[in-house]
PDB file of N, CA and C in Angstrom:
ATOM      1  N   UNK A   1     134.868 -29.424  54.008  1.00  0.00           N
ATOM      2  CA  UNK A   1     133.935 -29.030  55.045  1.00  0.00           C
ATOM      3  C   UNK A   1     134.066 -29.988  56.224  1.00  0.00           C
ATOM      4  N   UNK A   2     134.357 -29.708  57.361  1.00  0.00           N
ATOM      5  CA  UNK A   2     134.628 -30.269  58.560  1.00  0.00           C
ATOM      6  C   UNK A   2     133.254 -30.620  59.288  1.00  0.00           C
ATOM      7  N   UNK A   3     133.027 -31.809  59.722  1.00  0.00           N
ATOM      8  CA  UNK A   3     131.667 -32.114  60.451  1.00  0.00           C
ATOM      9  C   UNK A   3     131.821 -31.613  62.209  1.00  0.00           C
ATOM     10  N   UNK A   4     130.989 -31.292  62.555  1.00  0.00           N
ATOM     11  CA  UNK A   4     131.028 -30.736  63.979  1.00  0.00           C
ATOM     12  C   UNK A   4     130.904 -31.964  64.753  1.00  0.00           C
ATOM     13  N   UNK A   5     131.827 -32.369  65.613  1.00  0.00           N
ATOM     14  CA  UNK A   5     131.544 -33.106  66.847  1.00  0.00           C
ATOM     15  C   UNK A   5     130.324 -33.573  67.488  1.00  0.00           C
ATOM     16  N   UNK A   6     129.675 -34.329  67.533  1.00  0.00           N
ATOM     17  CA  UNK A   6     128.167 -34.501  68.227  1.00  0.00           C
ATOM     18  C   UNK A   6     128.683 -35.313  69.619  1.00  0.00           C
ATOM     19  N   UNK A   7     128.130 -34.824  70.776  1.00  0.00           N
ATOM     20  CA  UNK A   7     128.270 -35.112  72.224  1.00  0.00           C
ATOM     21  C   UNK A   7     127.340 -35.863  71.924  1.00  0.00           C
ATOM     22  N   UNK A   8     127.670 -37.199  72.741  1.00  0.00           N
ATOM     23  CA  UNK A   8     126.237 -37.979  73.297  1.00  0.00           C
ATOM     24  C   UNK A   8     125.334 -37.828  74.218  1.00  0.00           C
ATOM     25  N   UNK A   9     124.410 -37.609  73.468  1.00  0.00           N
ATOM     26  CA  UNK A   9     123.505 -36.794  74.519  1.00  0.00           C
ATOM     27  C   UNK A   9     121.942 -38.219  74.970  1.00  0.00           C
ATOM     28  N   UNK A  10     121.895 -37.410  75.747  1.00  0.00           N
ATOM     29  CA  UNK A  10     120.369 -38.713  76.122  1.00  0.00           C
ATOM     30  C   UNK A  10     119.090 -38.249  75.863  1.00  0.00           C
ATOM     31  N   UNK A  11     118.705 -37.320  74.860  1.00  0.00           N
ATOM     32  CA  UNK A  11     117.894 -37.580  73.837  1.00  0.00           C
ATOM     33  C   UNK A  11     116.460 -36.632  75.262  1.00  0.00           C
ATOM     34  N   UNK A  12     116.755 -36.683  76.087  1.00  0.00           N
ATOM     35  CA  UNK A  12     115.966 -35.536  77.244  1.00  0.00           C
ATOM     36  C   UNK A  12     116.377 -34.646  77.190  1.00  0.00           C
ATOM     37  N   UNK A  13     115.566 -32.738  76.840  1.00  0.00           N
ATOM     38  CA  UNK A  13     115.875 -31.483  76.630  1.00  0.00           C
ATOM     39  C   UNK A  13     115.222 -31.165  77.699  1.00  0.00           C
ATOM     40  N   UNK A  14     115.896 -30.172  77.959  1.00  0.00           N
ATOM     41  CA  UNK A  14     115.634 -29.312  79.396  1.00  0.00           C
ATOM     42  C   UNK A  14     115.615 -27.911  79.212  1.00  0.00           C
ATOM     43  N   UNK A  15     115.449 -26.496  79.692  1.00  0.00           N
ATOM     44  CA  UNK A  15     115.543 -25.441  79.961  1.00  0.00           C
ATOM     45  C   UNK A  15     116.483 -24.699  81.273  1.00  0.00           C
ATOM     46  N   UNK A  16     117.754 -24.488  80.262  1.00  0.00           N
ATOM     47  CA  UNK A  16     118.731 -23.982  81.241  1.00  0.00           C
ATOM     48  C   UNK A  16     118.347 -22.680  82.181  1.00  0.00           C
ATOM     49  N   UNK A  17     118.309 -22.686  83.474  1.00  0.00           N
ATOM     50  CA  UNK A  17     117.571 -21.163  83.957  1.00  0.00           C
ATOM     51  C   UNK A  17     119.480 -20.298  83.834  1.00  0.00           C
ATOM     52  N   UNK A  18     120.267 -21.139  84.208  1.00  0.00           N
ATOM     53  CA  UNK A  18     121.784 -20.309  84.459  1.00  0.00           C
ATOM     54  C   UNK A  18     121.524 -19.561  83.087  1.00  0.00           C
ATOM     55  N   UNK A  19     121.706 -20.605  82.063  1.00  0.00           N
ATOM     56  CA  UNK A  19     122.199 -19.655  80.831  1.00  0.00           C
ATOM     57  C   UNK A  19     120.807 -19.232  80.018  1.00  0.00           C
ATOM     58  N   UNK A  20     120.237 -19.514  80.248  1.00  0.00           N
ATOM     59  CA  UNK A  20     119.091 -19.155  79.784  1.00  0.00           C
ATOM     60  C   UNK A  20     118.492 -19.511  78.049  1.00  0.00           C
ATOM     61  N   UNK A  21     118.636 -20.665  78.285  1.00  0.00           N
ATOM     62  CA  UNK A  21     118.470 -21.591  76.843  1.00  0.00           C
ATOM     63  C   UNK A  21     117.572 -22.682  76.572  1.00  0.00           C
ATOM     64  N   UNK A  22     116.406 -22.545  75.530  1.00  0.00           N
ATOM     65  CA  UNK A  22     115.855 -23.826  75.412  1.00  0.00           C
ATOM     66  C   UNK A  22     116.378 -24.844  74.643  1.00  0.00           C
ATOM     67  N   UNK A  23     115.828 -26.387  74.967  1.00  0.00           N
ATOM     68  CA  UNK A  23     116.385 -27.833  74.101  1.00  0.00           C
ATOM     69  C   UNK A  23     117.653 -28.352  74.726  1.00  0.00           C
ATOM     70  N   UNK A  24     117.809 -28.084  76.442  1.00  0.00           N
ATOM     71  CA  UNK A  24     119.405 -28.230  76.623  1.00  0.00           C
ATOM     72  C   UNK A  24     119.772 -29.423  76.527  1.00  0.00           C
ATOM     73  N   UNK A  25     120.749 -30.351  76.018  1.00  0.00           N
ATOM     74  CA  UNK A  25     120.382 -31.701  75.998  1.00  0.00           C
ATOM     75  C   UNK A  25     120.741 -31.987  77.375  1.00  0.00           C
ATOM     76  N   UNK A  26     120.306 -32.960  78.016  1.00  0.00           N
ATOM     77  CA  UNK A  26     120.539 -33.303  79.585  1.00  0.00           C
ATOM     78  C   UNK A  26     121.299 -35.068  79.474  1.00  0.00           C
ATOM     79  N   UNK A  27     122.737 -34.489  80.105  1.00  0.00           N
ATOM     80  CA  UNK A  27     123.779 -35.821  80.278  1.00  0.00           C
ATOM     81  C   UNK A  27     123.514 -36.198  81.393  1.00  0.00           C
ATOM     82  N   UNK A  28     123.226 -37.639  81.588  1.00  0.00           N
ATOM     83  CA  UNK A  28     123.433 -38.811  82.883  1.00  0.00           C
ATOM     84  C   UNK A  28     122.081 -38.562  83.480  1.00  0.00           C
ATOM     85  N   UNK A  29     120.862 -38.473  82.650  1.00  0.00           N
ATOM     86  CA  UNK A  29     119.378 -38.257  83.397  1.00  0.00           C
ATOM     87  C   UNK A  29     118.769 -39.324  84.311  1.00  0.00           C
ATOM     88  N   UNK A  30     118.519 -38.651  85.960  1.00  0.00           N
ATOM     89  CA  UNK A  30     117.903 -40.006  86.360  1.00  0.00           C
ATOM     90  C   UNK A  30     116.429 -39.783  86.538  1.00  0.00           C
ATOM     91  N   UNK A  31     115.265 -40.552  86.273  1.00  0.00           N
ATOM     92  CA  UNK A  31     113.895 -40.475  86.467  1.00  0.00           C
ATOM     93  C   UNK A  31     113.430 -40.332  87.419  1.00  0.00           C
ATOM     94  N   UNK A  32     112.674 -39.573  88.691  1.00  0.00           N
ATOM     95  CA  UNK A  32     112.162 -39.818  89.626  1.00  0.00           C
ATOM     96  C   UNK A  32     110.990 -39.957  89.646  1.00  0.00           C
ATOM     97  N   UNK A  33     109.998 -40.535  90.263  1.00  0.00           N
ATOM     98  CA  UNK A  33     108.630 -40.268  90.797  1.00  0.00           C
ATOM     99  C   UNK A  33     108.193 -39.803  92.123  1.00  0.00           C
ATOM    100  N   UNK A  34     107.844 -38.083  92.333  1.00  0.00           N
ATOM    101  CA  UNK A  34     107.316 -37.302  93.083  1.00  0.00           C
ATOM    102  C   UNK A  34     105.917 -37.096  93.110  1.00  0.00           C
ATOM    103  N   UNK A  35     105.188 -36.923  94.308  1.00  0.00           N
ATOM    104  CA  UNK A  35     103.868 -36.992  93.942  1.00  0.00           C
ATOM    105  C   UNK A  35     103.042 -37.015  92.790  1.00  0.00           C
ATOM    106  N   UNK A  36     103.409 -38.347  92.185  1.00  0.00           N
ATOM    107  CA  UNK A  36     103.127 -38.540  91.200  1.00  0.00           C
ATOM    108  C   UNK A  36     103.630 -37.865  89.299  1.00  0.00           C
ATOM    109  N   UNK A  37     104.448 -37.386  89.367  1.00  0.00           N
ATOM    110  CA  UNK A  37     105.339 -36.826  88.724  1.00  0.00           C
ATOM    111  C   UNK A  37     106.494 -37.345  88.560  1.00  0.00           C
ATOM    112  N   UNK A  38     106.919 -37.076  87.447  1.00  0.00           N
ATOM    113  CA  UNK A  38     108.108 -37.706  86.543  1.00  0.00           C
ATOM    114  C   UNK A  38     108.805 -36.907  86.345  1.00  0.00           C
ATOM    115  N   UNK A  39     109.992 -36.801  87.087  1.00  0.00           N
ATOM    116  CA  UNK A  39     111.439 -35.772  87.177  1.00  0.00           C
ATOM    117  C   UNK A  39     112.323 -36.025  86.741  1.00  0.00           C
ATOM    118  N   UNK A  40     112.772 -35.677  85.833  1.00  0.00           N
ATOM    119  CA  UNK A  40     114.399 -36.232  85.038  1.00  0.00           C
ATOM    120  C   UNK A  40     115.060 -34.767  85.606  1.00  0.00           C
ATOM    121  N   UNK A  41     116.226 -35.361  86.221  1.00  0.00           N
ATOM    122  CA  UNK A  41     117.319 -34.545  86.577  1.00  0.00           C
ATOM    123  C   UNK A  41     118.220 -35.075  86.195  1.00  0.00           C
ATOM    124  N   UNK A  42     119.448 -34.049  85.824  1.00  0.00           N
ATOM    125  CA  UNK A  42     120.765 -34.509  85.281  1.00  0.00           C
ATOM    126  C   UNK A  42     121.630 -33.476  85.110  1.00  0.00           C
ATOM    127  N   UNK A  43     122.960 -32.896  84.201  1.00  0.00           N
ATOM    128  CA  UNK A  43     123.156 -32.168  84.045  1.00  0.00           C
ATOM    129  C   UNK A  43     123.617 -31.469  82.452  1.00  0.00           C
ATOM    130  N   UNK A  44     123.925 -30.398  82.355  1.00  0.00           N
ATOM    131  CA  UNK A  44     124.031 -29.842  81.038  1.00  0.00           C
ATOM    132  C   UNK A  44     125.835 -30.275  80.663  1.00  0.00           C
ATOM    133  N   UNK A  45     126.161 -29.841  79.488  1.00  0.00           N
ATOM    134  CA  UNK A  45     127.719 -29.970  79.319  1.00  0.00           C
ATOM    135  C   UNK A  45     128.423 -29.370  79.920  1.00  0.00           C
ATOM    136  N   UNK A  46     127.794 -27.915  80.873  1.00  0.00           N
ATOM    137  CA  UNK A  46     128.942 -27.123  81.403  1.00  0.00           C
ATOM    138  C   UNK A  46     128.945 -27.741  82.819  1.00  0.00           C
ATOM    139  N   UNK A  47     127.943 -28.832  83.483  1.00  0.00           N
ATOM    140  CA  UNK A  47     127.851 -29.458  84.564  1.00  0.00           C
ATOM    141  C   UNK A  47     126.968 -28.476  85.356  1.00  0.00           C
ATOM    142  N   UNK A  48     126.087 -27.572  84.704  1.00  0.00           N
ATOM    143  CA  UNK A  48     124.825 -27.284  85.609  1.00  0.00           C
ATOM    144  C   UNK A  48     123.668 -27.904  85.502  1.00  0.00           C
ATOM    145  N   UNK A  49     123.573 -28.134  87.006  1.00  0.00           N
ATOM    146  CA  UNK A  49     122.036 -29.001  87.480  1.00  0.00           C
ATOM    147  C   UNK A  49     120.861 -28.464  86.416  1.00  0.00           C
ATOM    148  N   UNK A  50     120.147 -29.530  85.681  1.00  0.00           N
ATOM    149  CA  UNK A  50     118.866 -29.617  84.895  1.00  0.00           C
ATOM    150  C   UNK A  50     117.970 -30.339  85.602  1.00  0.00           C
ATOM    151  N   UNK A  51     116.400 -29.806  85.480  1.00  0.00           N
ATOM    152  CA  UNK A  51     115.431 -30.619  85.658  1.00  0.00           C
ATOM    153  C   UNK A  51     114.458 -30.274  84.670  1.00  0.00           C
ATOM    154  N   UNK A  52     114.024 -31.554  84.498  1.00  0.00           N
ATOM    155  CA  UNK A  52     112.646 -31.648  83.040  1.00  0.00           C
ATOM    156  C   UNK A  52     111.001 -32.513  83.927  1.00  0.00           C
ATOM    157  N   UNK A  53     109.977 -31.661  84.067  1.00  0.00           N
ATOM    158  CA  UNK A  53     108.847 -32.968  84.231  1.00  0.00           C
ATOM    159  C   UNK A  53     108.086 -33.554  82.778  1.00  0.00           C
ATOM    160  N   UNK A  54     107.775 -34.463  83.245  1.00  0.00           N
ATOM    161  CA  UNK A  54     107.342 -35.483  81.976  1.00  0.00           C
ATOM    162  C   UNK A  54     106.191 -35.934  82.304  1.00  0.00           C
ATOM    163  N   UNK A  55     105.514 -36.486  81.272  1.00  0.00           N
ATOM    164  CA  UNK A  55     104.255 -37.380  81.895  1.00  0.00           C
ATOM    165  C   UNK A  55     104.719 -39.154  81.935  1.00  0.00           C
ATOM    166  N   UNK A  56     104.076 -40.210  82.181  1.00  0.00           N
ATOM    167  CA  UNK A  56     104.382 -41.264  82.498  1.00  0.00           C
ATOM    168  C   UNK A  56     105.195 -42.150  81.164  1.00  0.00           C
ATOM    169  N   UNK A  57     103.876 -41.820  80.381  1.00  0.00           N
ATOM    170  CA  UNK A  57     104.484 -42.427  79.087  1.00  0.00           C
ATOM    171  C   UNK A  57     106.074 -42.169  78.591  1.00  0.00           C
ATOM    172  N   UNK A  58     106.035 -40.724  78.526  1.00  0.00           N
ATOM    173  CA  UNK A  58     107.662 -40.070  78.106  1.00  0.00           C
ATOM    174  C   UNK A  58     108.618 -40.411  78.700  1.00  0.00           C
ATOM    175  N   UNK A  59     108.534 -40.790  80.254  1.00  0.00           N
ATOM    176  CA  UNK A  59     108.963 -40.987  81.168  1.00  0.00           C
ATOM    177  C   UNK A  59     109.622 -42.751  80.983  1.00  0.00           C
ATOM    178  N   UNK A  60     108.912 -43.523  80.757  1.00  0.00           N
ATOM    179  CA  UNK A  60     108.620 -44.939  80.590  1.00  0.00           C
ATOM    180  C   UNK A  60     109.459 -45.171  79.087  1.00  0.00           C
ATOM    181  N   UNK A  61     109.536 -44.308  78.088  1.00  0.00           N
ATOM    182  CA  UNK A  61     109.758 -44.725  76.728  1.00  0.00           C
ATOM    183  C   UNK A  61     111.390 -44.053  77.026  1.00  0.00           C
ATOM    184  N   UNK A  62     111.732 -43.216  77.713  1.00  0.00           N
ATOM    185  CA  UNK A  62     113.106 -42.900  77.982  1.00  0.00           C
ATOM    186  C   UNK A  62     114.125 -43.997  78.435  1.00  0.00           C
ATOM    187  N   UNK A  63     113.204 -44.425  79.787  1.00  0.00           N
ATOM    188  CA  UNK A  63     114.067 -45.439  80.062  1.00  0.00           C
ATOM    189  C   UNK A  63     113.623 -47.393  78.999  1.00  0.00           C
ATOM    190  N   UNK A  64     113.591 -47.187  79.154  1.00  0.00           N
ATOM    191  CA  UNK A  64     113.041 -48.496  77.514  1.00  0.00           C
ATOM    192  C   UNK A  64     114.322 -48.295  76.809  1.00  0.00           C
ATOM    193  N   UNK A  65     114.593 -47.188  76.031  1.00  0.00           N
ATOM    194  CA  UNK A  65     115.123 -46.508  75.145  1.00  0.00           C
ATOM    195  C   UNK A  65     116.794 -46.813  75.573  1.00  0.00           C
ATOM    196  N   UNK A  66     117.076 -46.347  77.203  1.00  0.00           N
ATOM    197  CA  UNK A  66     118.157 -46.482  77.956  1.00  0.00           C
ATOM    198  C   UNK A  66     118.870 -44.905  77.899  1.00  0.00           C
ATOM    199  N   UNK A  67     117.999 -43.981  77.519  1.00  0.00           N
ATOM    200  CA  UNK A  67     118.352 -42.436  77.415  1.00  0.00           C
ATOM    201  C   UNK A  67     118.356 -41.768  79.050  1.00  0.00           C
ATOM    202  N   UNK A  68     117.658 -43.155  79.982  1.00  0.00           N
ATOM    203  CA  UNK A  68     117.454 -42.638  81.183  1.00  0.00           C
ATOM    204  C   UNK A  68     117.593 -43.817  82.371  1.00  0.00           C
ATOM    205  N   UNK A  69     118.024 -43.309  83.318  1.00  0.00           N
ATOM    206  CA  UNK A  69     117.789 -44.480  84.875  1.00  0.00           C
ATOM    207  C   UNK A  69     116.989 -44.538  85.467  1.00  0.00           C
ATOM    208  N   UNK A  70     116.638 -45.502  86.052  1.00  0.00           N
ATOM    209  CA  UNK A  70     115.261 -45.071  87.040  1.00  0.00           C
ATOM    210  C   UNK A  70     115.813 -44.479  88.523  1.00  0.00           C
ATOM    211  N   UNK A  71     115.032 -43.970  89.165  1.00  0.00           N
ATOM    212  CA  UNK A  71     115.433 -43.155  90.060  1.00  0.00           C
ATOM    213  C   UNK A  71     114.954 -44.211  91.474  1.00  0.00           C
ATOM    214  N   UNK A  72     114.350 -42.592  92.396  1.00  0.00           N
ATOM    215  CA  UNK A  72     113.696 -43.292  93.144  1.00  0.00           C
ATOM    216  C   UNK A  72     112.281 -43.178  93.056  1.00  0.00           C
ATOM    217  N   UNK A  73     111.281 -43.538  94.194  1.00  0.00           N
ATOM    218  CA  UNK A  73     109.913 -43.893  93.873  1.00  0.00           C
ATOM    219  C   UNK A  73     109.036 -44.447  92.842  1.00  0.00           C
ATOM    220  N   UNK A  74     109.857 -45.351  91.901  1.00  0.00           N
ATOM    221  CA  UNK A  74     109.126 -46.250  90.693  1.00  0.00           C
ATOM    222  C   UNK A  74     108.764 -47.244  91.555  1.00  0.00           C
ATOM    223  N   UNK A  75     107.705 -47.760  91.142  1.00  0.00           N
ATOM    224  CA  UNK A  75     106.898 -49.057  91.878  1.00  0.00           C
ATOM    225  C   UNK A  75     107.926 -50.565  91.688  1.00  0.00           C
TER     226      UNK A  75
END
């Protein structure tokens, strides 16, 4: 029995609108803060644009973790 390949993924799921899929894993996520909001953007394996909002905490334990960058507008 052959084990399937696992991509490294950064542990942030998204909702693909192209393909239309939930849990997408999201590669190279960066964090933003928008009026007060927590934006992880990044992209999927086929290289379409993802975005996920989060609340602070989720947001905060991603990058801790190193699953994420900080963006712009963090204090």
């Amino acid at each position: 029995m052959a084990k399937a390949k696992k991509e490294e993924t950064s542990g942030i799921t998204a909702y693909s609108v192209k393909t239309k899929t939930k849990n997408v894993p999201m590669i190279d996520p960066v964090i933003d803060v928008k009026s007060g909001r927590y934006i992880a953007t990044g992209k999927d394996s086929e290289g379409n644009k993802m975005a996920a909002i989060m609340g602070k905490a989720t947001a905060e334990e991603h990058i801790k973790k190193g699953n994420a960058k900080k963006g712009s507008g963090w204090e």
